[in-house]
C-alpha atoms as a PDB file:
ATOM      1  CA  UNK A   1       0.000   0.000   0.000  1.00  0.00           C
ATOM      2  CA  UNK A   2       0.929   3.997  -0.604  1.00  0.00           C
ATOM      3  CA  UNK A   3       1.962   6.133   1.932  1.00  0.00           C
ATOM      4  CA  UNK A   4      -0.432   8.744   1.918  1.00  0.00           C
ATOM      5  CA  UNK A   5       0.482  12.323   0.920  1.00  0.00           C
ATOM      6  CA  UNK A   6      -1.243  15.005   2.689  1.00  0.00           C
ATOM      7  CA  UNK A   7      -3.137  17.973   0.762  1.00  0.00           C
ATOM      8  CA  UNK A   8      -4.735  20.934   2.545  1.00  0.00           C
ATOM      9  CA  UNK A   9      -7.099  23.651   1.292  1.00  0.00           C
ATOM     10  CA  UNK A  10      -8.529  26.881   2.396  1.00  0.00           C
ATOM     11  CA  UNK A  11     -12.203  25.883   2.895  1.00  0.00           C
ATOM     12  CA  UNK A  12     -14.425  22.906   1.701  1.00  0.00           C
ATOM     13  CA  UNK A  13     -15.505  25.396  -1.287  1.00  0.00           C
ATOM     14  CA  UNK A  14     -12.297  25.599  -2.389  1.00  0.00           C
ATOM     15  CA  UNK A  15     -11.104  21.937  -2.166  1.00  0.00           C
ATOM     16  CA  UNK A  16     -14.208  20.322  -3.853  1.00  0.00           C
ATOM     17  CA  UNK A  17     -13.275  22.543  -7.057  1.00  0.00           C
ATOM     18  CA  UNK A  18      -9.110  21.263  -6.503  1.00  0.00           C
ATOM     19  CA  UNK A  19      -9.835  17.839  -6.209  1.00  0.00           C
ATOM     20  CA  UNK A  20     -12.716  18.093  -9.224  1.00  0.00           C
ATOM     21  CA  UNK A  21      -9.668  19.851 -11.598  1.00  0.00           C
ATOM     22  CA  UNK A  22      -7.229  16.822 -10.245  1.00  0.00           C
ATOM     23  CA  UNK A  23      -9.993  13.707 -11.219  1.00  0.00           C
ATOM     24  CA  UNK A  24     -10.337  15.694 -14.476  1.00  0.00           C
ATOM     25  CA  UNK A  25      -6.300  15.810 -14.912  1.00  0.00           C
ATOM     26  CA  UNK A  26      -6.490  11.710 -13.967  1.00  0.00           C
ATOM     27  CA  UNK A  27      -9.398  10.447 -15.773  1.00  0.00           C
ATOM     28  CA  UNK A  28      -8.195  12.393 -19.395  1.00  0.00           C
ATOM     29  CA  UNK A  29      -5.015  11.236 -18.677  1.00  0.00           C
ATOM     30  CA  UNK A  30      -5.837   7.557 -18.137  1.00  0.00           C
ATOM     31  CA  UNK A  31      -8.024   7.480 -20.958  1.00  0.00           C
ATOM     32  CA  UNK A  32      -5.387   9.190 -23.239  1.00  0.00           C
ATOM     33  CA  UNK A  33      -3.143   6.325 -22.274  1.00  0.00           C
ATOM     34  CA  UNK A  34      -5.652   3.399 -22.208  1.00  0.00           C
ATOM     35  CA  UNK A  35      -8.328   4.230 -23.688  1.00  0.00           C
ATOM     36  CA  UNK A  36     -10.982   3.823 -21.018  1.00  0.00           C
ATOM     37  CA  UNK A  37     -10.774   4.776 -17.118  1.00  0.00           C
ATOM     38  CA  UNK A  38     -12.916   3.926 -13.977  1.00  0.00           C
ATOM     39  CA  UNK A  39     -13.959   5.925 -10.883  1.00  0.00           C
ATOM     40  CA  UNK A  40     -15.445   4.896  -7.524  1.00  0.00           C
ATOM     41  CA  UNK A  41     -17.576   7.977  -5.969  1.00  0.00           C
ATOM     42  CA  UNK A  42     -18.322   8.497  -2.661  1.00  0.00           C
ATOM     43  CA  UNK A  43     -21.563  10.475  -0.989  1.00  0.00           C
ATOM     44  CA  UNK A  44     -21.667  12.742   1.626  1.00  0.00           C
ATOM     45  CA  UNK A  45     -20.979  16.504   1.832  1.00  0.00           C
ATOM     46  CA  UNK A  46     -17.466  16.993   0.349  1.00  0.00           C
ATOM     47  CA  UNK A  47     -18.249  13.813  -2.386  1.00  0.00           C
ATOM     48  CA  UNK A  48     -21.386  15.483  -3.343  1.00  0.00           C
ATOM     49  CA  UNK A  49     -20.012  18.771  -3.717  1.00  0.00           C
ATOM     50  CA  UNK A  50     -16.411  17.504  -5.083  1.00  0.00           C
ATOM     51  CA  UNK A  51     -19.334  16.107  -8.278  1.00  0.00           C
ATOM     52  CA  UNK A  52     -21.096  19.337  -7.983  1.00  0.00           C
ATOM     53  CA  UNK A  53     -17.932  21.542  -8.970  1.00  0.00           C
ATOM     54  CA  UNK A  54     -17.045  18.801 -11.617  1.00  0.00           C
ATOM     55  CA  UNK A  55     -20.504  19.226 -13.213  1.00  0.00           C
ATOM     56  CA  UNK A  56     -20.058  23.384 -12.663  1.00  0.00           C
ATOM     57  CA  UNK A  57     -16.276  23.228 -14.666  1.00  0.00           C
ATOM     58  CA  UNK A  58     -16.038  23.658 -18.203  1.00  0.00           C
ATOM     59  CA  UNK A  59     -12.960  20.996 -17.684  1.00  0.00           C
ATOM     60  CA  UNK A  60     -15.111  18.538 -18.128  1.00  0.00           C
ATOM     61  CA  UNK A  61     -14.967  18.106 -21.234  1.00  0.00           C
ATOM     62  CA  UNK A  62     -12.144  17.112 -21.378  1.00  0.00           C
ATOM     63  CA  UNK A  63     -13.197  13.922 -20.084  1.00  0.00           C
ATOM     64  CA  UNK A  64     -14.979  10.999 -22.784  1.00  0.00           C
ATOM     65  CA  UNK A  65     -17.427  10.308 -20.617  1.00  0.00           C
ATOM     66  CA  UNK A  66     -18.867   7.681 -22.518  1.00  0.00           C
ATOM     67  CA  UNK A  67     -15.672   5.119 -22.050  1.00  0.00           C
ATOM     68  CA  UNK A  68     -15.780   6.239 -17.670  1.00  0.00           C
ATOM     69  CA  UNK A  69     -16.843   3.112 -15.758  1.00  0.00           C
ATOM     70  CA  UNK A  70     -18.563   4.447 -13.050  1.00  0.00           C
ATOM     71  CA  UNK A  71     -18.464   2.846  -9.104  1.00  0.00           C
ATOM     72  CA  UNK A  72     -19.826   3.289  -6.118  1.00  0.00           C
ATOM     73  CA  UNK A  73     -17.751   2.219  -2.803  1.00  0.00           C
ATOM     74  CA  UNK A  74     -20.862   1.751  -0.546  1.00  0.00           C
ATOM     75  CA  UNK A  75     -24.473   2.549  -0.700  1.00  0.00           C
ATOM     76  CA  UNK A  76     -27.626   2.896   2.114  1.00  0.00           C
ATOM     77  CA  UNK A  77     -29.794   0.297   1.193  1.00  0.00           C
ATOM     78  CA  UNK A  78     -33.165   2.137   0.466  1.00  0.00           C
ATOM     79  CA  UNK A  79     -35.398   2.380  -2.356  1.00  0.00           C
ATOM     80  CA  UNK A  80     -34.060   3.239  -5.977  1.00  0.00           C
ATOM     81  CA  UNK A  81     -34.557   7.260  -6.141  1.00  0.00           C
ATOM     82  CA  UNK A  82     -34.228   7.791  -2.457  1.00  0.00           C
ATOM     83  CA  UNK A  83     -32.361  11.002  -1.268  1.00  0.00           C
ATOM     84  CA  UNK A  84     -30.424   9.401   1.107  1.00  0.00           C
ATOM     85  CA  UNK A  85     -28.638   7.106  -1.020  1.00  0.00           C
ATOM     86  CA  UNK A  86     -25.356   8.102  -2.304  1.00  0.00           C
ATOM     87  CA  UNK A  87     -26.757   7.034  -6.609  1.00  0.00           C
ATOM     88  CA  UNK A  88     -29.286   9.522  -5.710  1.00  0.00           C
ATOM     89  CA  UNK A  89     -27.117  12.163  -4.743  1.00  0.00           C
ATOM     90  CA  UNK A  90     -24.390  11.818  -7.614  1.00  0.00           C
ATOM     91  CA  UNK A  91     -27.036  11.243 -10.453  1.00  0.00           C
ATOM     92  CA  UNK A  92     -28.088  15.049  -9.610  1.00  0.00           C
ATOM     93  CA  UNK A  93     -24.863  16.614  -9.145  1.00  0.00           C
ATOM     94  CA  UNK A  94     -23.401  15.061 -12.165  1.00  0.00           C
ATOM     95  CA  UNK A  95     -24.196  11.772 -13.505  1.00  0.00           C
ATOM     96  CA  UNK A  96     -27.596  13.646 -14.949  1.00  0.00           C
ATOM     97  CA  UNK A  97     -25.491  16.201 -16.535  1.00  0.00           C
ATOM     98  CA  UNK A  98     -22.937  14.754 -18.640  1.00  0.00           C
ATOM     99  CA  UNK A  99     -23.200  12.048 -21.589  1.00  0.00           C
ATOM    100  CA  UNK A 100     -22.446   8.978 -19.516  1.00  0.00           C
ATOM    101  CA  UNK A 101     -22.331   5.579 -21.020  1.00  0.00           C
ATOM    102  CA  UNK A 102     -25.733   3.925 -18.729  1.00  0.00           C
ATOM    103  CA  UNK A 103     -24.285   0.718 -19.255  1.00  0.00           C
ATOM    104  CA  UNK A 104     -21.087   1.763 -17.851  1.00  0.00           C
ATOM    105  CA  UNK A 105     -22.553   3.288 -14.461  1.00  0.00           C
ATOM    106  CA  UNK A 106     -22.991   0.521 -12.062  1.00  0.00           C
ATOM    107  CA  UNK A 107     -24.949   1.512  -8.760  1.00  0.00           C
ATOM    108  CA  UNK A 108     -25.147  -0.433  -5.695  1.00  0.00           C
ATOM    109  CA  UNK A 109     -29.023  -2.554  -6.055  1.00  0.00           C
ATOM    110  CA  UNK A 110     -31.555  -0.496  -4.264  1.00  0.00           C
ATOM    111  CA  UNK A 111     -33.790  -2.538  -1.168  1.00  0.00           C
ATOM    112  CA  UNK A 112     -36.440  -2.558  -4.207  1.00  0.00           C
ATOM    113  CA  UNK A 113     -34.434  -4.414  -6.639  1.00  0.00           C
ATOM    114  CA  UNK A 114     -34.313  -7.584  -8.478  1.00  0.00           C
ATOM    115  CA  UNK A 115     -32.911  -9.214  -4.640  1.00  0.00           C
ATOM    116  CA  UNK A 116     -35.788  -7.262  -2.472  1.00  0.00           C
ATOM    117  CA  UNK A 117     -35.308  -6.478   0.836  1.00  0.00           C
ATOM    118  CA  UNK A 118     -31.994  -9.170   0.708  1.00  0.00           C
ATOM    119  CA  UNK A 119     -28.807  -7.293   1.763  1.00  0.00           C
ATOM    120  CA  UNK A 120     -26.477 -10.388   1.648  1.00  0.00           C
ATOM    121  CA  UNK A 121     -27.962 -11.142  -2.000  1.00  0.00           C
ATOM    122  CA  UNK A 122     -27.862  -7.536  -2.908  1.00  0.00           C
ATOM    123  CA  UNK A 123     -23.625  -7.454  -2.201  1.00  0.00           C
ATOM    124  CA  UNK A 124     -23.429 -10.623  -3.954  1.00  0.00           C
ATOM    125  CA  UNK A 125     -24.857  -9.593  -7.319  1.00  0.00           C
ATOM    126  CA  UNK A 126     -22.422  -6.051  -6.578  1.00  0.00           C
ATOM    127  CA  UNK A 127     -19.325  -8.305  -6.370  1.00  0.00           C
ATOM    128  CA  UNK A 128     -20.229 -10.588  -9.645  1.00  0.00           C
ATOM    129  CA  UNK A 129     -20.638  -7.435 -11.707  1.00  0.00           C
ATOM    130  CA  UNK A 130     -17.413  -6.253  -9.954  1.00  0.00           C
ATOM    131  CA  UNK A 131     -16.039 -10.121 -11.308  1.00  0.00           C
ATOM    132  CA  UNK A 132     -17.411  -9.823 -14.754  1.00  0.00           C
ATOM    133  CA  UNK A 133     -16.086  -6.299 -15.133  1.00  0.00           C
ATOM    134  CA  UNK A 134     -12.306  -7.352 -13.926  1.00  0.00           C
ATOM    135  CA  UNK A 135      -9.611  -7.482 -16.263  1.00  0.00           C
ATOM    136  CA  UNK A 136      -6.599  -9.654 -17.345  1.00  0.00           C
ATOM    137  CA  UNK A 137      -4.345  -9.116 -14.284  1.00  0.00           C
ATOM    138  CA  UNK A 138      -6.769  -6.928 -12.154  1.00  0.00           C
ATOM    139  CA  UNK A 139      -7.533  -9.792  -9.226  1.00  0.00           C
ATOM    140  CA  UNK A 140      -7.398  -7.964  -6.398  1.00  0.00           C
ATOM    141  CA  UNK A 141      -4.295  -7.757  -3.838  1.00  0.00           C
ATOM    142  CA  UNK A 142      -6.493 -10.072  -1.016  1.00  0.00           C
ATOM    143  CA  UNK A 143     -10.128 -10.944  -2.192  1.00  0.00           C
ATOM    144  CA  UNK A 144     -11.821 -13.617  -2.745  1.00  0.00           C
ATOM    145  CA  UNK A 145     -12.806 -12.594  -6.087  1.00  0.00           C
ATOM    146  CA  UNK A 146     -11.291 -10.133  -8.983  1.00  0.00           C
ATOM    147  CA  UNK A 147     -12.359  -6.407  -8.891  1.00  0.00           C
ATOM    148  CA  UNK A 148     -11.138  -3.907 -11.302  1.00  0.00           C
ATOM    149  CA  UNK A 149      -8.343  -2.182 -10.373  1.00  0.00           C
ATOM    150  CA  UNK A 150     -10.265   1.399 -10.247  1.00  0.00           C
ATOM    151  CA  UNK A 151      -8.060   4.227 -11.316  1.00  0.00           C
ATOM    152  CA  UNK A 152      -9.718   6.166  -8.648  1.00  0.00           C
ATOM    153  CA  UNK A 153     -11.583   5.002  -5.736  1.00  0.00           C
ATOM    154  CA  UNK A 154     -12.798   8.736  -3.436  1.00  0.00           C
ATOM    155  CA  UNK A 155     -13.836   8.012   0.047  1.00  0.00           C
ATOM    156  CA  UNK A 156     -15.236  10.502   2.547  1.00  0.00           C
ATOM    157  CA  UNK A 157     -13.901  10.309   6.422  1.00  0.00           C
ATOM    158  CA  UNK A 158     -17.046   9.769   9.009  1.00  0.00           C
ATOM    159  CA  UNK A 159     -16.231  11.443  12.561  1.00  0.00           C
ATOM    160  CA  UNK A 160     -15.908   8.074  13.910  1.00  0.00           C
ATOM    161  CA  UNK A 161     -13.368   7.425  11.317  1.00  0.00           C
ATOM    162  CA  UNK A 162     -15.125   5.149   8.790  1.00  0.00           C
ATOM    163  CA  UNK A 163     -14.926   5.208   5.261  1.00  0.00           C
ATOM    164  CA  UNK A 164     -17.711   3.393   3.028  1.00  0.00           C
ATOM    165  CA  UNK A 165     -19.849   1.911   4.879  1.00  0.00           C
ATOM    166  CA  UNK A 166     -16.964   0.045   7.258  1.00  0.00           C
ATOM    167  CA  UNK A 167     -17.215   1.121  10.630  1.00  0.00           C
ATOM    168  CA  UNK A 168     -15.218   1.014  13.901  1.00  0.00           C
ATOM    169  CA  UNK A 169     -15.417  -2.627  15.288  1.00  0.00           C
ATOM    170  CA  UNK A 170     -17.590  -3.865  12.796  1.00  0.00           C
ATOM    171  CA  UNK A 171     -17.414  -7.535  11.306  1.00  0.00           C
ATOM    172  CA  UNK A 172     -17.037  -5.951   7.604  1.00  0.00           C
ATOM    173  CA  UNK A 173     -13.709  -4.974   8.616  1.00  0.00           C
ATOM    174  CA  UNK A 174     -12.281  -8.602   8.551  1.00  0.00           C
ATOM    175  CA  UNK A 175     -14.554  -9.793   5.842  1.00  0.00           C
ATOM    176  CA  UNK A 176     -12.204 -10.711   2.856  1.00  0.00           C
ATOM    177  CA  UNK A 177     -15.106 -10.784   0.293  1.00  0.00           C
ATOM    178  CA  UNK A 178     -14.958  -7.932  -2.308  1.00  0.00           C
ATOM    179  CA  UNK A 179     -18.549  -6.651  -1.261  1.00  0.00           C
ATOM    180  CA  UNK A 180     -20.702  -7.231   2.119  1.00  0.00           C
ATOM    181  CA  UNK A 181     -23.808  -6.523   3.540  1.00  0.00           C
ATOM    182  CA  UNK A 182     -23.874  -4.134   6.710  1.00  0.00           C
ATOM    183  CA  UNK A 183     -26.218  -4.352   9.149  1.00  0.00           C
ATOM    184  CA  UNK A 184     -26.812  -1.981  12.238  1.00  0.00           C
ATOM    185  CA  UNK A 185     -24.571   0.660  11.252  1.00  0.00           C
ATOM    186  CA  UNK A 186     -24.019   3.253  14.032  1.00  0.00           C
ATOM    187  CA  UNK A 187     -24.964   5.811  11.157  1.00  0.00           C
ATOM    188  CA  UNK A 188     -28.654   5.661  10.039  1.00  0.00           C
ATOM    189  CA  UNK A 189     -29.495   4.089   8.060  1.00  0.00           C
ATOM    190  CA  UNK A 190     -28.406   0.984   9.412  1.00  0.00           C
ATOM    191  CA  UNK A 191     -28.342  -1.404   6.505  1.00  0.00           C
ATOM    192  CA  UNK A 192     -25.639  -0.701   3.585  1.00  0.00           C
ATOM    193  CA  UNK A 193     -23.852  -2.497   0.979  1.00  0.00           C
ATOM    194  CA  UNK A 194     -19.804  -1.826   0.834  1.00  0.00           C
ATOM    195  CA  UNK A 195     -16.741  -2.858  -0.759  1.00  0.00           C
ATOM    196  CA  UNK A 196     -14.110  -4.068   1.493  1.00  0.00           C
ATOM    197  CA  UNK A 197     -10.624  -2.921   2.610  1.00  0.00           C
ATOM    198  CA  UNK A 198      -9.431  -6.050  -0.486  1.00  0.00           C
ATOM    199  CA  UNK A 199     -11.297  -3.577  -2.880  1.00  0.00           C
ATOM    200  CA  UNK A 200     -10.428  -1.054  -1.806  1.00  0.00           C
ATOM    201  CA  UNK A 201      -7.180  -1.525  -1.539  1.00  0.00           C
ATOM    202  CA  UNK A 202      -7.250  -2.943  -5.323  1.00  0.00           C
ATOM    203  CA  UNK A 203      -7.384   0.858  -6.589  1.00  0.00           C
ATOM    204  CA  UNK A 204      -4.543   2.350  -8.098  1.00  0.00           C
ATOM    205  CA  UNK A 205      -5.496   5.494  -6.150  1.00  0.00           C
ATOM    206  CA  UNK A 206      -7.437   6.233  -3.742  1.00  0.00           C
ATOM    207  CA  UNK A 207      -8.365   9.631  -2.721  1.00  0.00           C
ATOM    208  CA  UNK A 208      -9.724  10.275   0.793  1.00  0.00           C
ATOM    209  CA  UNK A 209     -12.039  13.511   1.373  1.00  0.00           C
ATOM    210  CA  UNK A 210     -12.696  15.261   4.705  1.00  0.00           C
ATOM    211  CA  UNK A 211     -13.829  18.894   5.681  1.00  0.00           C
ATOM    212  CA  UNK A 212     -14.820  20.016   9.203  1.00  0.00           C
ATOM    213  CA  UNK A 213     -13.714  20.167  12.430  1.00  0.00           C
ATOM    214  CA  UNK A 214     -15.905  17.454  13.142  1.00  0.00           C
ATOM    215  CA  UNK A 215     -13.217  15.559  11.235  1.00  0.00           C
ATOM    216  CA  UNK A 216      -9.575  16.502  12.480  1.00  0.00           C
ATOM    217  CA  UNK A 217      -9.486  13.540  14.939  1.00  0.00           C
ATOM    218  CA  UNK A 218     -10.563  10.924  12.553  1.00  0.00           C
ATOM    219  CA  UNK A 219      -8.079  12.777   9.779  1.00  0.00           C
ATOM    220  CA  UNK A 220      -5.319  12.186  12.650  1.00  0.00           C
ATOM    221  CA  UNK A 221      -5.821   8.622  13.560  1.00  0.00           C
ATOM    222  CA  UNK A 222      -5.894   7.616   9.755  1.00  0.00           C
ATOM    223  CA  UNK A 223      -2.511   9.341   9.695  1.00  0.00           C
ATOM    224  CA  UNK A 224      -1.386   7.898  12.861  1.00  0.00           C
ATOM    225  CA  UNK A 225      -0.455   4.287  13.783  1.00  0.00           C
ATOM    226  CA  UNK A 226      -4.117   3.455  14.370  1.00  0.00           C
ATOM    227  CA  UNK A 227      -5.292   0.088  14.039  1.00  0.00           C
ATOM    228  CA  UNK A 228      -8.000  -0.475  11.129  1.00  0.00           C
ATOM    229  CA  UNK A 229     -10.076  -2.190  13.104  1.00  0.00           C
ATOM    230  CA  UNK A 230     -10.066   1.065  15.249  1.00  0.00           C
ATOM    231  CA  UNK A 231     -10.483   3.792  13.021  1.00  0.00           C
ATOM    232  CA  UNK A 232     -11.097   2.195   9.364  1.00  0.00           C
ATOM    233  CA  UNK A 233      -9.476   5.401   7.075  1.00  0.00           C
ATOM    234  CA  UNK A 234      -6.067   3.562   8.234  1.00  0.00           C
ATOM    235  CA  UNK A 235      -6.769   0.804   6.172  1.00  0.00           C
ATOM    236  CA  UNK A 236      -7.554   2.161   3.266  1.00  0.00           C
ATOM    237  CA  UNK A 237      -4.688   2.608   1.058  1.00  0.00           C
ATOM    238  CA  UNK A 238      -4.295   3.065  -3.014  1.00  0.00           C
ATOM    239  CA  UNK A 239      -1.662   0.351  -4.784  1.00  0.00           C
ATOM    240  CA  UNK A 240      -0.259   3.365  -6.366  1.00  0.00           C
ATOM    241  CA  UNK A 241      -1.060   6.536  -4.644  1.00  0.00           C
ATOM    242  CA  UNK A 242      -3.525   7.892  -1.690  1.00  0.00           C
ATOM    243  CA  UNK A 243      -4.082  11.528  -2.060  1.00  0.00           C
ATOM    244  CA  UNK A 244      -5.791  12.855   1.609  1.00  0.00           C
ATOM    245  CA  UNK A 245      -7.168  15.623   0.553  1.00  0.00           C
ATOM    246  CA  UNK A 246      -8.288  17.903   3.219  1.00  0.00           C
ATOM    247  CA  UNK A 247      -9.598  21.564   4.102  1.00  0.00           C
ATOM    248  CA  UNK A 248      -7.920  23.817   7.012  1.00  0.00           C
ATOM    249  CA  UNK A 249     -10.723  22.209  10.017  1.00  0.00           C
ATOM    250  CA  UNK A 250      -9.966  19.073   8.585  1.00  0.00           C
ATOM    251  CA  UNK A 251      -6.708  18.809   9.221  1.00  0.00           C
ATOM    252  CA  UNK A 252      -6.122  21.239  12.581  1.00  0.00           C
ATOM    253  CA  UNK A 253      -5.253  17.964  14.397  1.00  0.00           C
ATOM    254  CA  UNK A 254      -2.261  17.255  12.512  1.00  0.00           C
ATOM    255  CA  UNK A 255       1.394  18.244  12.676  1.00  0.00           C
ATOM    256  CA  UNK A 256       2.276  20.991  10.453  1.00  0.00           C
ATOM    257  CA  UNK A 257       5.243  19.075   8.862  1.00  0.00           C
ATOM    258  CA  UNK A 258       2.673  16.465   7.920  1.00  0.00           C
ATOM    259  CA  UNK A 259       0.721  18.950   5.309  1.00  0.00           C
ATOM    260  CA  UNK A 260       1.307  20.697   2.736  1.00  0.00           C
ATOM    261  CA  UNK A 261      -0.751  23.741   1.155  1.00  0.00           C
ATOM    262  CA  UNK A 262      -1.032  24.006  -2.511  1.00  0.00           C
END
């Protein structure tokens, strides 16, 4: 895994529209190499608005959007359409607004999918389109099963430290499948669908998000010698690179040789 390199911005404002310019810079660069690339997106405040100042930049055209696989890394497990799930919240700040490929965008099945009200199924059917999508050489580092290996994989930073939907003490964390069900998650709602720390950790990069005081401690422990298990954004590590990209309330908890201001 990547040690992590430490980016700070002004304000949340300002580092939604820096990391949107830098997953332009990646994605047309991968694609200019390769042909195709693939992104995992994240919900919450920062991933929402880090979509929001994509959608708002005339950069993005410099993206083929119709060769972008598009990923999510976890998902509530509600009704298709619902505002609380993270599909939801990225089909309006972007996904709505640019000439995606529909084929190519893969959400997380909904509670009133083709599995109903089934979690366990629901992560199962995630993790054989995650197979079927895999390529030659792409098997992830520890899984169970192949997962792409996602150019780049964003994950926000909870205030208990998770990231996806893998929480503090939670069986997920040791689960070696590529997706799981969660059930009773601290965070309403309680029942979610998320990769694991193998898929994750399958990502060439992976680009963790936080803004907020609220956030500084868990921004510390993922920097620190935390356990995992303990505070989850220490496992989660790109192959290649992990980018912690951070505002100034963010990352007030950390030493100031450990950041650096663009």
């Amino acid at each position: 895994m990547s040690a992590p390199s430490v980016l700070v911005h002004r304000d949340q404002d300002v580092l939604a529209e820096a990391a949107a310019a830098r997953l332009v810079t990646r994605i047309a660069d991968v694609q200019a190499a390769r042909g195709w690339a693939s992104v995992v997106l994240t919900g919450g405040g920062v991933g929402t608005a880090v979509l929001a100042a994509l959608a708002g930049t005339g950069a993005r055209d410099a993206i083929d959007w119709g060769r972008l696989d598009v990923w999510w890394g976890d998902e509530r497990f509600l009704p298709a359409g619902d505002p609380e799930r993270n599909e939801t919240g990225a089909r309006e700040a972007l996904l709505d607004r640019v000439p995606v490929d529909p084929a190519r965008v893969r959400p997380m099945p909904a509670a009133d999918g083709p599995d109903g009200d089934d979690p366990e199924a629901a992560a199962e059917r995630y993790a054989a389109e995650l197979r079927s999508a895999a390529r030659p050489g792409e098997d992830g580092p520890a899984s169970s099963f192949p997962v792409p290996s996602f150019d780049v994989l964003m994950l926000g930073v909870g205030p208990d430290a998770h990231v996806a939907s893998l929480f503090p003490e939670m069986p997920a964390l040791r689960d070696e499948r590529p997706v799981v069900a969660v059930r009773g998650a601290p965070k309403p709602p309680p029942t979610r669908i998320s990769l694991t720390f193998p898929s994750l950790r399958a990502a060439r990069e992976v680009w963790l998000l936080a803004s907020g005081d609220s956030k500084a401690e868990a921004v510390r422990l993922g920097l620190s010698e935390a356990e995992p298990v303990k505070a989850p954004v220490a496992g989660a590590r790109g192959r290649e690179r992990t980018l912690v990209l951070l505002d100034r309330a963010a990352a007030s908890r950390l030493p100031p040789g450990r950041v650096t201001e663009p």
